[in-house]
Protein backbone atom coordinates (compact mmCIF):
# COMPACT_ATOMS: atom_id res chain seq x y z
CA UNK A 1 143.21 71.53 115.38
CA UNK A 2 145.49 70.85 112.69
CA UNK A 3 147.51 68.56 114.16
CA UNK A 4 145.09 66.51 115.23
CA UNK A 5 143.34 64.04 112.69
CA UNK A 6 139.60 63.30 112.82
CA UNK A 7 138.89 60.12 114.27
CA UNK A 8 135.82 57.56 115.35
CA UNK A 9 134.25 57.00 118.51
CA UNK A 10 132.92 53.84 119.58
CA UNK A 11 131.00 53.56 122.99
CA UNK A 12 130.73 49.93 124.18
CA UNK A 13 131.46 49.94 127.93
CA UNK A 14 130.63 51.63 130.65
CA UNK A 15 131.82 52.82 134.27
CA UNK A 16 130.39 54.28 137.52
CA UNK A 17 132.40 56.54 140.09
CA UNK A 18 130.97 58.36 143.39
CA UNK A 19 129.69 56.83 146.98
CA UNK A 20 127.24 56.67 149.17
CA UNK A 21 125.88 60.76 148.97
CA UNK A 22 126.15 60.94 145.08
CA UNK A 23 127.14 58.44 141.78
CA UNK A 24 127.49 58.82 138.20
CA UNK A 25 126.67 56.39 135.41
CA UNK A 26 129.11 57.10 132.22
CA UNK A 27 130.36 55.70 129.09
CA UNK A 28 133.68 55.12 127.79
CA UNK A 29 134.03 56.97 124.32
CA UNK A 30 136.47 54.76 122.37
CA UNK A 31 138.30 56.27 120.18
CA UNK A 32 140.50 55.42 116.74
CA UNK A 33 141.82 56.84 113.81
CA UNK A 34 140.64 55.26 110.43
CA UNK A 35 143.03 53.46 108.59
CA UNK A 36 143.54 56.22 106.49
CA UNK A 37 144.52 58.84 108.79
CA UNK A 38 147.67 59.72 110.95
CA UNK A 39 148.00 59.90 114.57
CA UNK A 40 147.61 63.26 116.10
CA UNK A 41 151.18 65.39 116.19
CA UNK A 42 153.08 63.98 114.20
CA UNK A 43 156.02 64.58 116.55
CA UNK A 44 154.62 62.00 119.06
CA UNK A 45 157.56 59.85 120.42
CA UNK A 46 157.30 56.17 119.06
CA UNK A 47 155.74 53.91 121.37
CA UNK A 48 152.14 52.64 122.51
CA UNK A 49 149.84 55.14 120.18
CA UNK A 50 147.41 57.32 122.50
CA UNK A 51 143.89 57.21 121.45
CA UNK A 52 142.81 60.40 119.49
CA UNK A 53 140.74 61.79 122.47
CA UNK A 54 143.52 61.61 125.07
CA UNK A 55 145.58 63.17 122.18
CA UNK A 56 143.39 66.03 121.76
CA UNK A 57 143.61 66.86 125.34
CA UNK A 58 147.11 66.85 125.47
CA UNK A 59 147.34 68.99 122.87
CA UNK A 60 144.52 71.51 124.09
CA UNK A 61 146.38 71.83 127.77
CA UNK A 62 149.45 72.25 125.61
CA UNK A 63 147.87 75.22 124.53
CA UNK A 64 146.00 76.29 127.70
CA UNK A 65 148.38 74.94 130.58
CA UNK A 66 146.58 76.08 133.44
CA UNK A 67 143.73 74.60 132.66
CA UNK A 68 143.88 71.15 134.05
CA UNK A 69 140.80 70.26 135.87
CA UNK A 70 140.01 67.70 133.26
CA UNK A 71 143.22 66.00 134.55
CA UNK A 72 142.39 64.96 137.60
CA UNK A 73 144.85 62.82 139.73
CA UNK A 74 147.29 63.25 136.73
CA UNK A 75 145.50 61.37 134.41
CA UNK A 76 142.88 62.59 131.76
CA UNK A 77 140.13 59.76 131.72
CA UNK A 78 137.66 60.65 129.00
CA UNK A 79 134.19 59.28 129.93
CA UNK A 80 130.34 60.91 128.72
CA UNK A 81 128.28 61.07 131.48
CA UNK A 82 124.96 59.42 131.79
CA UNK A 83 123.00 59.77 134.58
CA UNK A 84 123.47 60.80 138.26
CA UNK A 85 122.25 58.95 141.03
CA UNK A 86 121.61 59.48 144.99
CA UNK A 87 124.83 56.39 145.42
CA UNK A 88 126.77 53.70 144.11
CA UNK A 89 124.34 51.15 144.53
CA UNK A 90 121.74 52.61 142.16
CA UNK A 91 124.21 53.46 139.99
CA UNK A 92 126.19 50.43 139.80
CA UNK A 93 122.48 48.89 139.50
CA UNK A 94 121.75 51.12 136.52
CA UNK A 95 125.32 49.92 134.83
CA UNK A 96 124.29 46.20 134.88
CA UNK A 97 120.97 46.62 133.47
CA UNK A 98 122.23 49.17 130.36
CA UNK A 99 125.66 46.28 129.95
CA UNK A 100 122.52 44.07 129.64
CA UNK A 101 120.86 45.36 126.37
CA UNK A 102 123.43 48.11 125.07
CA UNK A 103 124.49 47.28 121.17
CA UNK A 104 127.49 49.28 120.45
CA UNK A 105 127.32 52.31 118.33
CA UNK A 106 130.03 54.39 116.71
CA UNK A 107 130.27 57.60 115.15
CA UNK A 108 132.71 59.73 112.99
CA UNK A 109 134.28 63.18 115.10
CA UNK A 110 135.40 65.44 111.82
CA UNK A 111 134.91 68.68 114.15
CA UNK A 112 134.81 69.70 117.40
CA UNK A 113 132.87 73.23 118.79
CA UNK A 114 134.20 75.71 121.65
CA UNK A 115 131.46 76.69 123.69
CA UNK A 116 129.52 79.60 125.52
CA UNK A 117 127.60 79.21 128.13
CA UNK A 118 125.86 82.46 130.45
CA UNK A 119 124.78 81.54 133.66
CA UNK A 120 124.71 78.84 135.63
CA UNK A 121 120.85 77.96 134.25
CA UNK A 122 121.92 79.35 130.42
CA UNK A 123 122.18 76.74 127.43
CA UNK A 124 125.67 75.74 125.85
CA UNK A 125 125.94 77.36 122.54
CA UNK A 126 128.71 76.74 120.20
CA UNK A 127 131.07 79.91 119.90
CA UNK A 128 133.62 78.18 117.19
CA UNK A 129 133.26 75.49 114.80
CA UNK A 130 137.07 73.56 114.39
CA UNK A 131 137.35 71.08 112.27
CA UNK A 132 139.86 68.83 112.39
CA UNK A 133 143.15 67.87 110.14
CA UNK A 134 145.77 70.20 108.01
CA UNK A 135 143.27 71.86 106.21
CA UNK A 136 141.13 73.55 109.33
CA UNK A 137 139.17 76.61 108.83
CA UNK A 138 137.74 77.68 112.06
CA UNK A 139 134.78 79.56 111.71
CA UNK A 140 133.39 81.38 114.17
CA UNK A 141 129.50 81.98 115.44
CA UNK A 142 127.73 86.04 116.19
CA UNK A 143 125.88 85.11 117.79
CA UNK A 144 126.51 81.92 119.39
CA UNK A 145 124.61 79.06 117.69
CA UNK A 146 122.48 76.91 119.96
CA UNK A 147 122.36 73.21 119.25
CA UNK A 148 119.57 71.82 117.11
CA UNK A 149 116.73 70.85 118.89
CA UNK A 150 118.02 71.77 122.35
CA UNK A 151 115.48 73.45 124.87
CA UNK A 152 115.41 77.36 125.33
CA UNK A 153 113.83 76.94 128.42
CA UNK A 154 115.30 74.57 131.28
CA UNK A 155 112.93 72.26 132.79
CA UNK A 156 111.70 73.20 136.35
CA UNK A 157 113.22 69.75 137.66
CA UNK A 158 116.29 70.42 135.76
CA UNK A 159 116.70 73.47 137.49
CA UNK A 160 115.75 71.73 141.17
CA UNK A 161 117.85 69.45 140.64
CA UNK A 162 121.54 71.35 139.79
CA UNK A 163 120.35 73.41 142.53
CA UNK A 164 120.33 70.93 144.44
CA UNK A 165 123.92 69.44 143.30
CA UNK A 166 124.90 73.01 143.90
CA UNK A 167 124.27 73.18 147.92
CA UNK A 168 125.25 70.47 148.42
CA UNK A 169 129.06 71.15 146.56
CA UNK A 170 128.89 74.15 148.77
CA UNK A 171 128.39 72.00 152.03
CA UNK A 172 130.41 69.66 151.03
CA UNK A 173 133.15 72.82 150.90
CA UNK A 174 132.31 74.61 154.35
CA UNK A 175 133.03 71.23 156.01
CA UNK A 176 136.29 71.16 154.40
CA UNK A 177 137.41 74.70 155.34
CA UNK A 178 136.13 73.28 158.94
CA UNK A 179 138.61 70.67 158.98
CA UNK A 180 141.23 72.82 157.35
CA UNK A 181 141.72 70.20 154.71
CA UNK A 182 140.68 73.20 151.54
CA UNK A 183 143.08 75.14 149.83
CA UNK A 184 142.25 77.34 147.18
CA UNK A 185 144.94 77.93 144.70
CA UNK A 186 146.40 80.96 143.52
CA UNK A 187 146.71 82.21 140.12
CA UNK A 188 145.53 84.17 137.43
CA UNK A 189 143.40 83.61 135.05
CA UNK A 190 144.33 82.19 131.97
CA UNK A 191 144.17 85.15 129.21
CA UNK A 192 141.96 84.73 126.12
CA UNK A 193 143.63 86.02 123.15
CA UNK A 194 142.69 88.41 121.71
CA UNK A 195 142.19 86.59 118.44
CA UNK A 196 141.03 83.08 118.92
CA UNK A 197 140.12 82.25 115.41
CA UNK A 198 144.42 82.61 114.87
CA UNK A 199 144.94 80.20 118.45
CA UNK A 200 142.31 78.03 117.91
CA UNK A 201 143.97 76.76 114.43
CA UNK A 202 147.28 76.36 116.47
């Protein structure tokens, strides 16, 4: 967290991704430092700055190098999703008529949280407060705190419906291991310290 500055986030375009079974609506979070603050790691190699986002990524997989699902196909592509849709179509529907009447809006990211989530139908709850820049004091949340204003309770067609995304992942896998095009990979785990408020300043 130190090494990172804070920066601003600007969302003013949007993307879809998916097909004909299952789309997604996101936005692009723009990011930038102010003028007043540094790129992240200030050992970056000169050259074409990377936005503060991808930045922070780097540096978290730096830290946690076996986790890379957020880097899918080699590339981390920061988006916020949406909505989800049954295809494309609607979704790429959806995209046109938000592009239509969407007025950019920016905010300020001084701190980022590590969450906690139990369950598959639990609540994220933020574990760790960082915040960013040299003088970064994690502090750290027992118990958990959830977010402000945030349901306890999940909606009954909340809960339908990421069953429903669930099945049909698992599906979607057995016809896979049919055509013997799944592989699982091997590994273990990657170890928690056992004191994160020390890592988590790293």
């Amino acid at each position: 967290a130190r090494r990172c500055k804070p920066f601003d986030v600007t969302l003013d375009s949007f993307g879809t991704f998916g097909g004909r079974a299952r789309a997604v609506l996101w936005a692009y979070p723009k990011t930038k430092y102010t003028t007043t603050q540094q790129p992240c790691d200030d050992d970056e190699d000169e050259g074409e700055e990377e936005e503060p986002l991808i930045a922070l990524q780097r540096l978290l997989e730096e830290q946690f190098p076996k986790c890379t699902e957020q880097r899918k196909g080699g590339t981390f592509n920061p988006h916020m999703t949406v909505s989800h849709y049954p295809n494309i179509d609607f979704a790429t529907t959806a995209k046109e008529e938000v592009e239509a009447k969407w007025n950019p809006i920016s905010f300020h990211v001084a701190e980022v949280y590590l969450l906690e989530r139990k369950g598959n139908g639990g609540q994220f709850k933020v574990l760790a407060t960082i915040p960013l820049g040299a003088d970064s004091k994690v502090e750290l949340h027992d118990p958990p705190k959830a977010f402000p204003g945030m349901p306890t309770i999940e909606d009954d067609w909340v809960k339908a419906r990421r069953k429903s995304v669930k099945k049909r992942a698992k599906r979607n896998m057995t016809k896979k291991e049919r055509r013997g095009g799944y592989q699982t990979k091997k590994g273990t785990p990657q170890e928690i310290p056992k004191n994160p408020e020390k890592f988590l300043k790293e």
